[in-house]
C-alpha atoms as a PDB file:
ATOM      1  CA  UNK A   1     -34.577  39.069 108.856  1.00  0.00           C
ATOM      2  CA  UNK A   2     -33.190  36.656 106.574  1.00  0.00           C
ATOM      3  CA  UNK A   3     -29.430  37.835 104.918  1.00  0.00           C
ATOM      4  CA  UNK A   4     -29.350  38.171 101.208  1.00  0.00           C
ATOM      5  CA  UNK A   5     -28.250  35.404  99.371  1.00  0.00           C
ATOM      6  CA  UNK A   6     -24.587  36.026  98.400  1.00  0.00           C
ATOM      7  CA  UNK A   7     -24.624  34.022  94.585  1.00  0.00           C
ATOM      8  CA  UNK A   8     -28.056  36.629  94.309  1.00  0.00           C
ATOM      9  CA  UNK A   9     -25.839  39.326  95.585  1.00  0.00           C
ATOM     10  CA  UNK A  10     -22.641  38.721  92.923  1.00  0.00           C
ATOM     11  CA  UNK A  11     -25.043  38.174  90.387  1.00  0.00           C
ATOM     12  CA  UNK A  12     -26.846  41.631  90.607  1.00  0.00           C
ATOM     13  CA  UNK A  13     -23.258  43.086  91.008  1.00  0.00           C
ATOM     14  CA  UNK A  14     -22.326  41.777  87.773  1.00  0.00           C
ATOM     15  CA  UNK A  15     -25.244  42.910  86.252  1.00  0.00           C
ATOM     16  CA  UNK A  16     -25.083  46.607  87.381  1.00  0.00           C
ATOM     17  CA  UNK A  17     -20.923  46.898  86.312  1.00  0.00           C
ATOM     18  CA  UNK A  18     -22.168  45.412  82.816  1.00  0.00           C
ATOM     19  CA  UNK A  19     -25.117  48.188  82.513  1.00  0.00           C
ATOM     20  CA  UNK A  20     -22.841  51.247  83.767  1.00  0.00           C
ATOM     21  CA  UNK A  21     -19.754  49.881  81.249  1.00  0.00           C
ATOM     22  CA  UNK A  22     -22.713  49.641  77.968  1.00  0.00           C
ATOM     23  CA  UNK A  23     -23.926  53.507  78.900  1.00  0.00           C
ATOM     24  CA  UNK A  24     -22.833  55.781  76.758  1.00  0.00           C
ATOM     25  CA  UNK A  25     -20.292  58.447  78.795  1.00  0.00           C
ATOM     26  CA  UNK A  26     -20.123  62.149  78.181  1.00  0.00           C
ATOM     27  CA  UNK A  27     -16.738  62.996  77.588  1.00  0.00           C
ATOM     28  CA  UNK A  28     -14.726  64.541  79.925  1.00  0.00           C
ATOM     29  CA  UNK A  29     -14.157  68.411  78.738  1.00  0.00           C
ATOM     30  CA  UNK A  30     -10.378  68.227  79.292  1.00  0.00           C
ATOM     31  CA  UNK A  31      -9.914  65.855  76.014  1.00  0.00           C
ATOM     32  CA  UNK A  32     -10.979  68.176  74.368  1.00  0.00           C
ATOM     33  CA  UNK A  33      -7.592  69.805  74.352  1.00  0.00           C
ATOM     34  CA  UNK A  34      -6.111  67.143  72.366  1.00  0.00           C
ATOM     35  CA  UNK A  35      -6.991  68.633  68.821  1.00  0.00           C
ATOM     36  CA  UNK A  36      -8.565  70.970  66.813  1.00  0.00           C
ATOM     37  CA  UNK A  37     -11.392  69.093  65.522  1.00  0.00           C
ATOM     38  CA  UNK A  38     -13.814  66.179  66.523  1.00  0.00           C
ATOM     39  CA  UNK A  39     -15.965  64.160  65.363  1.00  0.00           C
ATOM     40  CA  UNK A  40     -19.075  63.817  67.064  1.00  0.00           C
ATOM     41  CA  UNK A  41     -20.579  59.799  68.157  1.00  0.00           C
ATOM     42  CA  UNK A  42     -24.116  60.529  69.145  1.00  0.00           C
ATOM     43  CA  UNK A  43     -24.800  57.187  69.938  1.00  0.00           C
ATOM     44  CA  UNK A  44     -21.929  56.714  72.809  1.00  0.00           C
ATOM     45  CA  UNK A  45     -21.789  60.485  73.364  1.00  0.00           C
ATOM     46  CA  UNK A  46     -18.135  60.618  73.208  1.00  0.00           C
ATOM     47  CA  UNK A  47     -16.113  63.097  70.826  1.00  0.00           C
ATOM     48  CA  UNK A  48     -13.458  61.641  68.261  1.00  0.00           C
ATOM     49  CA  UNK A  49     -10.105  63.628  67.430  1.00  0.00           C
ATOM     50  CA  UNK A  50      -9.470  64.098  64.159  1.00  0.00           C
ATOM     51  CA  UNK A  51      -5.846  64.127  63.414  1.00  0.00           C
ATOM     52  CA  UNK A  52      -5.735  65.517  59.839  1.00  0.00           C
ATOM     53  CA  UNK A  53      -8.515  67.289  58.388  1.00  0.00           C
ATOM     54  CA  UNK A  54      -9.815  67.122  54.758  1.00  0.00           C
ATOM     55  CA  UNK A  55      -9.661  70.503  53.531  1.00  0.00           C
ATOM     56  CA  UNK A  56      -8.353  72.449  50.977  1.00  0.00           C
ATOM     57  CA  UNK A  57      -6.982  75.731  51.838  1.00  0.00           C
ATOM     58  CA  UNK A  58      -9.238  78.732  51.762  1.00  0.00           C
ATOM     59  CA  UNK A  59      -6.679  80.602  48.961  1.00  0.00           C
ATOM     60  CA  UNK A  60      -7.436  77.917  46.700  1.00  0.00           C
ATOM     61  CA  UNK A  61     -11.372  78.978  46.863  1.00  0.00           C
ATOM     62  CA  UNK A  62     -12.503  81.166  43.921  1.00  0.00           C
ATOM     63  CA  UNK A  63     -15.498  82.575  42.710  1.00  0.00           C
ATOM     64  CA  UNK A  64     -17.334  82.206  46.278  1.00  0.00           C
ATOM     65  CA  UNK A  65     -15.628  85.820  47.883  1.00  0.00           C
ATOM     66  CA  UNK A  66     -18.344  87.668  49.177  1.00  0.00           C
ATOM     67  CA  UNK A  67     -19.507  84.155  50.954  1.00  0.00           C
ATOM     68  CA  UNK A  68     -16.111  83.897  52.157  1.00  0.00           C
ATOM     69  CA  UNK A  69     -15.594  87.567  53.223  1.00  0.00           C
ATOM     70  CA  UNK A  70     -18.688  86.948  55.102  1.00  0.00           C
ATOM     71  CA  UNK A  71     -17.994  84.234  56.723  1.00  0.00           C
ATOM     72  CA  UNK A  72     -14.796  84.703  57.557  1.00  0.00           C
ATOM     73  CA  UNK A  73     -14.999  87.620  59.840  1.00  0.00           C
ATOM     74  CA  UNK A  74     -18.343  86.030  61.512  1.00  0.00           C
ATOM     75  CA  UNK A  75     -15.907  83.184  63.032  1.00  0.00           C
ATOM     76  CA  UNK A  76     -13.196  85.477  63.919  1.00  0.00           C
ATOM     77  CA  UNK A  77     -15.801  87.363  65.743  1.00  0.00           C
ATOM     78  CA  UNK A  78     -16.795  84.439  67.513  1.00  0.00           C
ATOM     79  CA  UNK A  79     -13.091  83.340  67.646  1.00  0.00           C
ATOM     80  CA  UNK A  80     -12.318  86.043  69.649  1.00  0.00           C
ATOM     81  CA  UNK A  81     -15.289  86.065  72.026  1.00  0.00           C
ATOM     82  CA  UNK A  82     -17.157  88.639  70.326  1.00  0.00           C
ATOM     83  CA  UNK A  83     -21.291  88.174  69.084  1.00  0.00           C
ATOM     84  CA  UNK A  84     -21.371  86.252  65.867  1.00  0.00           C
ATOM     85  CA  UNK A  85     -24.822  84.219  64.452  1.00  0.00           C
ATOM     86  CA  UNK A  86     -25.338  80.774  63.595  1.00  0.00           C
ATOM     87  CA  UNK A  87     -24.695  80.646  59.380  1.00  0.00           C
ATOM     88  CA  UNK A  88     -26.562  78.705  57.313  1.00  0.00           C
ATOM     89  CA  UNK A  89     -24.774  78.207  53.847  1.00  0.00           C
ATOM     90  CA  UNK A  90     -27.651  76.652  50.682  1.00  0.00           C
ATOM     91  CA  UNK A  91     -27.262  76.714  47.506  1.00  0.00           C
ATOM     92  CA  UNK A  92     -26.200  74.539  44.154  1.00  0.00           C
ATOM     93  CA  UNK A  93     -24.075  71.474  44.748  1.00  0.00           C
ATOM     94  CA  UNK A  94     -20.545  71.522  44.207  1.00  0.00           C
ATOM     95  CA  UNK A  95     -19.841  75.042  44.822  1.00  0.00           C
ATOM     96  CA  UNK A  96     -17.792  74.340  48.309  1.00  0.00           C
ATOM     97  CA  UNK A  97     -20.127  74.813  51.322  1.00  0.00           C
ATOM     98  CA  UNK A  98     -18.478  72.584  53.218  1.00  0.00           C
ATOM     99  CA  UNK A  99     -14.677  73.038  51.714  1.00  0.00           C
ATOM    100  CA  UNK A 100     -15.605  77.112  52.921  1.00  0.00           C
ATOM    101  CA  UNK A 101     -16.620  75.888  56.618  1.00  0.00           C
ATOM    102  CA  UNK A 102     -13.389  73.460  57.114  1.00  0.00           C
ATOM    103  CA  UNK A 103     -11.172  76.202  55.197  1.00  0.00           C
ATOM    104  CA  UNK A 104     -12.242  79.131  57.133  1.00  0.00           C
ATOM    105  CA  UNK A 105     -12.289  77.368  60.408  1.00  0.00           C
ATOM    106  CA  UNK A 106      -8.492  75.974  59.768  1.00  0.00           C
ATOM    107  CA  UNK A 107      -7.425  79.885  58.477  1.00  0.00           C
ATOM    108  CA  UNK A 108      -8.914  81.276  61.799  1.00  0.00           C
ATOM    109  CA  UNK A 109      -7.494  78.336  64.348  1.00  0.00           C
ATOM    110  CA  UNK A 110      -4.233  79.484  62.913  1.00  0.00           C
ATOM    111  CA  UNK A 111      -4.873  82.529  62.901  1.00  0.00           C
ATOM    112  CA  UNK A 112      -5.566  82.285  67.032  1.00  0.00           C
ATOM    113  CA  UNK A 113      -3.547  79.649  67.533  1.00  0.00           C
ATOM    114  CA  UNK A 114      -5.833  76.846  68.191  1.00  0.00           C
ATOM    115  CA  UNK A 115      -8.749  78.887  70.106  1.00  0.00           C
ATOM    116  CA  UNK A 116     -11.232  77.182  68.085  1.00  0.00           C
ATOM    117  CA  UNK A 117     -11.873  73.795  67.495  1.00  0.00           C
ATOM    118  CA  UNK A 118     -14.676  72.360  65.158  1.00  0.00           C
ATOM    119  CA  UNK A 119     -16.913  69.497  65.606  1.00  0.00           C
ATOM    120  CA  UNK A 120     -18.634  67.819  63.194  1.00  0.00           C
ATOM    121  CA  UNK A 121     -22.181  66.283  63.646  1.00  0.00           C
ATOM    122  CA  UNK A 122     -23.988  63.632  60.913  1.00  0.00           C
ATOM    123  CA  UNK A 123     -27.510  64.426  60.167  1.00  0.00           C
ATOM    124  CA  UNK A 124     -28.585  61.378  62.314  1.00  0.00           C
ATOM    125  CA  UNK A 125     -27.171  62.780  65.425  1.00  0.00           C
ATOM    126  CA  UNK A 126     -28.488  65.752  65.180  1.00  0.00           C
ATOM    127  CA  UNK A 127     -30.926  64.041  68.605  1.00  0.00           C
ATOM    128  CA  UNK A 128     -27.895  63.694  70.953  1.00  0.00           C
ATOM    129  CA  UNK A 129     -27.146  67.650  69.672  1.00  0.00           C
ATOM    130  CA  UNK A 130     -28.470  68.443  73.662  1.00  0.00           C
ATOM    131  CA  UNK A 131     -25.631  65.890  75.329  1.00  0.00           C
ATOM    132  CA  UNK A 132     -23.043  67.427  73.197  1.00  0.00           C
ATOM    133  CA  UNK A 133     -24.425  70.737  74.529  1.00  0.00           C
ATOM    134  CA  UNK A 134     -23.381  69.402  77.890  1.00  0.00           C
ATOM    135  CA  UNK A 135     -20.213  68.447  76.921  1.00  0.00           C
ATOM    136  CA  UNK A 136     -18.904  72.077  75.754  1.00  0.00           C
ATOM    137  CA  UNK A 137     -20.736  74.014  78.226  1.00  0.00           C
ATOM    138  CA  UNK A 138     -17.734  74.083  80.742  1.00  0.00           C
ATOM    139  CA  UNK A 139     -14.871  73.912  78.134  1.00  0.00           C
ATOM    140  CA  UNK A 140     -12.696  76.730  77.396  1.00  0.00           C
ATOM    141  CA  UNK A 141     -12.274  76.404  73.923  1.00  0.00           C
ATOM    142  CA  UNK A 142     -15.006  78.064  71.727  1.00  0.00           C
ATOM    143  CA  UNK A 143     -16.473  75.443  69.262  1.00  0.00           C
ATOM    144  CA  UNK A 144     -18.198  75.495  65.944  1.00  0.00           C
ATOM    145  CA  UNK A 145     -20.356  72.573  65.392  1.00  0.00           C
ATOM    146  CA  UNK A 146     -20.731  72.000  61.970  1.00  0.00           C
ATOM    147  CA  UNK A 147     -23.553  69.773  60.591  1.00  0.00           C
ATOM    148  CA  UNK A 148     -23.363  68.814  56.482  1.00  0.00           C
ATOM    149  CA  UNK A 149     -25.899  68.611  54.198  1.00  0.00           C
ATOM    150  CA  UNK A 150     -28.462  68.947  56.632  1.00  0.00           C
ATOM    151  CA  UNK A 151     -32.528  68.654  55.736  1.00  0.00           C
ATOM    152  CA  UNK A 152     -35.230  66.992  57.322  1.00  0.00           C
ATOM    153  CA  UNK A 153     -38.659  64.880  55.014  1.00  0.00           C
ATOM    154  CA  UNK A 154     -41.462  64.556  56.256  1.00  0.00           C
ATOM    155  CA  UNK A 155     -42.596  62.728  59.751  1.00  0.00           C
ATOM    156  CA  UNK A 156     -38.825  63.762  60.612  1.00  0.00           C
ATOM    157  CA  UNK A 157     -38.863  65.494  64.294  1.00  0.00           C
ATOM    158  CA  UNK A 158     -35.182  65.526  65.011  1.00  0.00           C
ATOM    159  CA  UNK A 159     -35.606  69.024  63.749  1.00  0.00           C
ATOM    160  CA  UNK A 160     -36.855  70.254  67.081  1.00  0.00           C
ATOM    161  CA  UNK A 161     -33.998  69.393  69.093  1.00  0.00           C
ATOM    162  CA  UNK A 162     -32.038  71.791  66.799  1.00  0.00           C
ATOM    163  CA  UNK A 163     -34.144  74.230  67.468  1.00  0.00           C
ATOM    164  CA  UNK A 164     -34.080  74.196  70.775  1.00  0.00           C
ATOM    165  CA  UNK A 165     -30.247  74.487  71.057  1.00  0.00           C
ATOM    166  CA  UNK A 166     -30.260  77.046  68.421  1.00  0.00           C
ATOM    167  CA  UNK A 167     -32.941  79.385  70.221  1.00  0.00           C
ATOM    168  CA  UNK A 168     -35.589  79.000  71.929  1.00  0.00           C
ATOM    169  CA  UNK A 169     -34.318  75.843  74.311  1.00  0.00           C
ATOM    170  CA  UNK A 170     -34.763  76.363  78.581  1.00  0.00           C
ATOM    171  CA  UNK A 171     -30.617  76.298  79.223  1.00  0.00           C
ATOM    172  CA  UNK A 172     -30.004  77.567  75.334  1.00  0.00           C
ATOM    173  CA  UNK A 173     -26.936  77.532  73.300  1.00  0.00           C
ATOM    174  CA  UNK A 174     -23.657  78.029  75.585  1.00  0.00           C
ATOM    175  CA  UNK A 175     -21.966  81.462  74.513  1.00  0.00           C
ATOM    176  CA  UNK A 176     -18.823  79.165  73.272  1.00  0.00           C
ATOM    177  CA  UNK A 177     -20.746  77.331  71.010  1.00  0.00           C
ATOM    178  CA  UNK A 178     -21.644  78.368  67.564  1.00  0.00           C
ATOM    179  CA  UNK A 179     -23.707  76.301  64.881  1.00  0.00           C
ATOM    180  CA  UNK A 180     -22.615  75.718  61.464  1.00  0.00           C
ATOM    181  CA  UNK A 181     -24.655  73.659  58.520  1.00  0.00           C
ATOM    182  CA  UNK A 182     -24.748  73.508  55.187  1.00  0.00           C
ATOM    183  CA  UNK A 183     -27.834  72.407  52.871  1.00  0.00           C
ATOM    184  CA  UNK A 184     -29.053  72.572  49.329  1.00  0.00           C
ATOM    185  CA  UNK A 185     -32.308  73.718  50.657  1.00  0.00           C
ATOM    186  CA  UNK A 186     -32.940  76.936  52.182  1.00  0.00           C
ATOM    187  CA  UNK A 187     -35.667  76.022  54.206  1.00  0.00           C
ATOM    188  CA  UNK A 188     -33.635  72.716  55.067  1.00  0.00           C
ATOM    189  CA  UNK A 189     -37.252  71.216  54.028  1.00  0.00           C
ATOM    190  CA  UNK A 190     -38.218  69.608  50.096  1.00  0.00           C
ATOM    191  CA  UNK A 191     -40.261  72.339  48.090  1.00  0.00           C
ATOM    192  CA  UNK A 192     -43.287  69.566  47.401  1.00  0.00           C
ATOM    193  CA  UNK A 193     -43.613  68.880  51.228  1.00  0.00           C
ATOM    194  CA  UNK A 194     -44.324  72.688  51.790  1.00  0.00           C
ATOM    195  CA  UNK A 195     -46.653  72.723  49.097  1.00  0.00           C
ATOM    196  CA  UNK A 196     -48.388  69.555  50.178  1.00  0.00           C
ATOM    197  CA  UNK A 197     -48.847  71.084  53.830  1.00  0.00           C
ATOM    198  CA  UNK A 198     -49.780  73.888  52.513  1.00  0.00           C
ATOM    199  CA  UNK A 199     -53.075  72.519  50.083  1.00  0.00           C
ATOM    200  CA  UNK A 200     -54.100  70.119  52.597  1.00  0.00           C
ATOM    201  CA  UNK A 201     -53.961  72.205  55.549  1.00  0.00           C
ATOM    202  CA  UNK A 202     -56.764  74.134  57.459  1.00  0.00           C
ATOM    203  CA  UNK A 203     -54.693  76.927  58.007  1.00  0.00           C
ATOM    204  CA  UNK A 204     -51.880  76.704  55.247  1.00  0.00           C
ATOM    205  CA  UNK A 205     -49.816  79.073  56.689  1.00  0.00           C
ATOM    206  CA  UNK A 206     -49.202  77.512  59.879  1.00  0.00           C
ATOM    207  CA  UNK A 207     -49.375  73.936  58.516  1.00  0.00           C
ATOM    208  CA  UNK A 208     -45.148  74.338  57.766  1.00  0.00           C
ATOM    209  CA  UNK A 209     -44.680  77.603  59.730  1.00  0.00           C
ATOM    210  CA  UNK A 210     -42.905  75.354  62.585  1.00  0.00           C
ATOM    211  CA  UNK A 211     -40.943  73.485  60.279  1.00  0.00           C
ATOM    212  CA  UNK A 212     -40.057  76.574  57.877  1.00  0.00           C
ATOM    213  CA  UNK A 213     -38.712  78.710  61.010  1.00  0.00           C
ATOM    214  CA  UNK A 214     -36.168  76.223  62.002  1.00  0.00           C
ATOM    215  CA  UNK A 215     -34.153  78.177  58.667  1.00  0.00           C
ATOM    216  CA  UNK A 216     -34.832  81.831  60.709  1.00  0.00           C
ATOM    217  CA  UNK A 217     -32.982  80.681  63.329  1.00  0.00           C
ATOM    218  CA  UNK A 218     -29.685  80.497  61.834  1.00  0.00           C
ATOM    219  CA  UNK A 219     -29.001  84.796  61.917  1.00  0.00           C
ATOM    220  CA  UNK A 220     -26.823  84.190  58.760  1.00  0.00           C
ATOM    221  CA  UNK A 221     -27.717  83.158  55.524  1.00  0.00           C
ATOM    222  CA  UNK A 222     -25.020  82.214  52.870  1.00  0.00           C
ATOM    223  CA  UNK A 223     -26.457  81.252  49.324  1.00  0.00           C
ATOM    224  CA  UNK A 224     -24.131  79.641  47.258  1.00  0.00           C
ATOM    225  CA  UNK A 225     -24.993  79.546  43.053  1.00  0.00           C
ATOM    226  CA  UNK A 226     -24.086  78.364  40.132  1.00  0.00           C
ATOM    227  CA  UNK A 227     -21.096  79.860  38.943  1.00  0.00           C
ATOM    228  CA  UNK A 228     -20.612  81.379  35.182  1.00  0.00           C
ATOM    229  CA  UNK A 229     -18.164  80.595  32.852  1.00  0.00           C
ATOM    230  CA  UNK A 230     -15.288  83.035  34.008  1.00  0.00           C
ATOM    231  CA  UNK A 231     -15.988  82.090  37.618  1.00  0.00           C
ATOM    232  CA  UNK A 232     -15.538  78.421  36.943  1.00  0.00           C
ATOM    233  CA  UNK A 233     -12.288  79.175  34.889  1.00  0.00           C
ATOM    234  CA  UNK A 234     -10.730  80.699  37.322  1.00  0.00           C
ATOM    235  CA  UNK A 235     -11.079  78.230  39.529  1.00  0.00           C
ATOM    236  CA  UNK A 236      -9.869  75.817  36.879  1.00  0.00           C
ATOM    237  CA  UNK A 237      -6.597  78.427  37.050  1.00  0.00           C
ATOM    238  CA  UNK A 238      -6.478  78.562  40.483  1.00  0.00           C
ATOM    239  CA  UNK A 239      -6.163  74.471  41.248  1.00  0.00           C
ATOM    240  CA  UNK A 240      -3.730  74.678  37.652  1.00  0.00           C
ATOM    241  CA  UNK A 241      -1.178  76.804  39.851  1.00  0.00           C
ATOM    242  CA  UNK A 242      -1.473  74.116  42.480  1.00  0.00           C
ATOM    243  CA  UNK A 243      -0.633  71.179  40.864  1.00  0.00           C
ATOM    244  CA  UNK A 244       1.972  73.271  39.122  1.00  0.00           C
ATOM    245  CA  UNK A 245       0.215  73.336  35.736  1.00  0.00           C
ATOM    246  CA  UNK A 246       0.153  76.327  33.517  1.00  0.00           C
ATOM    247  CA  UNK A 247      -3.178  78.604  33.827  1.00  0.00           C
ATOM    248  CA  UNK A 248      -2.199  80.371  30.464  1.00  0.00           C
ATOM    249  CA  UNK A 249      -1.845  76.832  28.527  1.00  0.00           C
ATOM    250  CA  UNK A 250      -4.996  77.286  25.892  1.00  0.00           C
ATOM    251  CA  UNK A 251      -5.835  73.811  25.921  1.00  0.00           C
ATOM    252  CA  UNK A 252      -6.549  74.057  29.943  1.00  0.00           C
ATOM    253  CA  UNK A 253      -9.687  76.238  29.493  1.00  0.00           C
ATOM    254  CA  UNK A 254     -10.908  74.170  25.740  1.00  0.00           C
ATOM    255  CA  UNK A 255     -10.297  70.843  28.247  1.00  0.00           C
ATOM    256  CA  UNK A 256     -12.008  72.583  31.520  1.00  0.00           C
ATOM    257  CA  UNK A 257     -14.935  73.963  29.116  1.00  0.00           C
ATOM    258  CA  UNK A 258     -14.918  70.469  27.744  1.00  0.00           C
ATOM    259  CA  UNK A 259     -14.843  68.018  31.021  1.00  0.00           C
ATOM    260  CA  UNK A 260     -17.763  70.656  32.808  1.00  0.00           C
ATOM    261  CA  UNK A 261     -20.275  70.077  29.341  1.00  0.00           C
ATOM    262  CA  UNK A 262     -19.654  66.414  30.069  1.00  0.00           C
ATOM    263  CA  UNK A 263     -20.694  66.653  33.735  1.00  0.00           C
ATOM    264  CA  UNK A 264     -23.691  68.752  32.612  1.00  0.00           C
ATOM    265  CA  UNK A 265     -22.595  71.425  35.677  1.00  0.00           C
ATOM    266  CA  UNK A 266     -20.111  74.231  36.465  1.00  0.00           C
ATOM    267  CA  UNK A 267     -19.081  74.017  40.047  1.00  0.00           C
ATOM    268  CA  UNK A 268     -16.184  74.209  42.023  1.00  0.00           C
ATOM    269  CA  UNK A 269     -16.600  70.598  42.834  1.00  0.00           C
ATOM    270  CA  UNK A 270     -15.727  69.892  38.968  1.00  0.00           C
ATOM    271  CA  UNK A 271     -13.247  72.200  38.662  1.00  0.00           C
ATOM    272  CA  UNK A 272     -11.047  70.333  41.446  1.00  0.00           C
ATOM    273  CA  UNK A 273     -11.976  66.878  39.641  1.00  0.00           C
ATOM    274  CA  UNK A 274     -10.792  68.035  36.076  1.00  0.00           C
ATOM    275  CA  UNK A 275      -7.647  69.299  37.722  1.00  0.00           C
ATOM    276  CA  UNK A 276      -7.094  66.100  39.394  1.00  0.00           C
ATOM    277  CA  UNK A 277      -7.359  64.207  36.240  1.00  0.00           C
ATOM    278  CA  UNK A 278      -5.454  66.829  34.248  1.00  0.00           C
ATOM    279  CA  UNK A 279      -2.814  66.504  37.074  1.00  0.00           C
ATOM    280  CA  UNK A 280      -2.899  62.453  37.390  1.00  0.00           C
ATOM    281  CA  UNK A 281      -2.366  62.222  33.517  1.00  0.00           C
ATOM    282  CA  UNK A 282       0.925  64.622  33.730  1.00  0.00           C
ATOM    283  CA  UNK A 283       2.418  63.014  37.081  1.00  0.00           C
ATOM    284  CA  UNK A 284       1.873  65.927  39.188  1.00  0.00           C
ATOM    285  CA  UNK A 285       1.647  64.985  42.760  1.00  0.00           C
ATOM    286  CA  UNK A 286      -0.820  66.662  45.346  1.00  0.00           C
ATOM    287  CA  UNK A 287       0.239  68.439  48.263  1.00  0.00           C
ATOM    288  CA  UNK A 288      -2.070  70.119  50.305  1.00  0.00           C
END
């Protein structure tokens, strides 16, 4: 029996170090430790601290209350080991989906002292969603992982490995993990894709039934509207007090009532941008 050749041996050496080092590497659960919230890389399964998240604090959120009230005590539930559902929050743009998820997640992690930590997922990872699974199974920490403006067109199948991790999946979602999106659909699907299914299918019902009942896994629903007038001024007040402007100055409301006609909406989004501009044209710095 002949011995290998040794320049055949190195070479094959190199070549297996170079393949293990370009895997991608679930993290170890211990990092997690190092902060409150993460950002999920899908593509090199690894978890990124973030040092400083961009919130605003959930005082500062008006005209959303009975969406906050809600869910507010479903993370301190979960928080504090207790059942709590998956939330799905839909609704008009600009009325703080996302602001509520990162504000009520920093009020509770306070709250607990750092007990929870949130991780945030991009719609195109939403794939790798089982090898982040595998990363939190064994931690301590109870996570929320939050996805943002999440939806899914047509010939899109990422959908189903959300699904499975939601319910449904053989090793299902680990009891310290807790699932978190927001959309402006409620069906996270377009309306005129249901409809097309629907007329072109032999069975129109089930044609998007699979698609339609990703939405009826998430055990909480949070719809988010356009506001009215007063809600949207009082948000306008509320950011005022902030940037140490007066709420009772007339001209506020004529200039709030003004900026939101231009914008052709009344959200909470454009409240926050008119009192930015009201505050960047009288010098007042913003400290959040």
């Amino acid at each position: 029996m002949t011995s290998p050749d040794p320049a055949l041996l190195a070479l094959l050496t190199r070549i297996a170090s170079a393949l293990e080092r370009l895997a991608p590497r679930e993290e170890a659960p211990a990092a997690i430790s190092e902060a409150d919230a993460f950002v999920w890389q899908g593509e090199t399964a690894r978890l990124e601290a973030v040092p400083h998240v961009n919130r605003v604090p959930l005082a500062l959120l008006k005209g959303v209350d009975r969406v906050r009230d809600l869910l507010l005590e479903n993370t301190e539930r979960f928080a504090r080991g207790l059942p709590a559902n998956n939330v799905l929050l839909w609704g008009a743009r600009g009325m703080g989906k996302s602001s509520l998820v990162k504000a009520v997640h920093g009020e509770i992690a306070a709250r607990l002292h750092g007990s929870l930590i949130i991780i945030e997922i991009h719609r195109e990872e939403i794939e790798t969603l089982p090898a982040l699974m595998r990363v939190l199974r064994d931690v301590a920490r109870r996570a929320l992982i939050f996805c943002d403006d999440l939806s899914f067109d047509k010939d899109d199948t990422s959908y189903k490995a959300l699904k499975a991790v939601l319910e449904g999946g053989l090793e299902g979602r680990p009891s310290n993990v807790l699932f978190y999106a927001t959309s402006n659909r409620r069906h996270l699907m377009p309306r005129d894709m249901v409809e097309n299914e629907r007329s072109t299918a032999i069975n129109p019902s089930e044609a998007v039934e699979e698609k339609v009942s990703l939405s009826d896994r998430f055990g909480l629903w949070l719809g988010l509207h356009n506001c009215s007038q007063d809600d949207y001024l009082a948000m306008v007040c509320a950011y005022a007090r902030h940037f140490a402007l007066d709420p009772d100055d007339p001209a506020l409301a004529a200039s709030a009532l003004e900026w939101a006609t231009t914008r052709g909406a009344r959200s909470g989004r454009v409240a926050w941008q008119f009192t930015q501009d009201r505050a960047g044209r009288l010098a007042r710095p913003l400290e959040l």
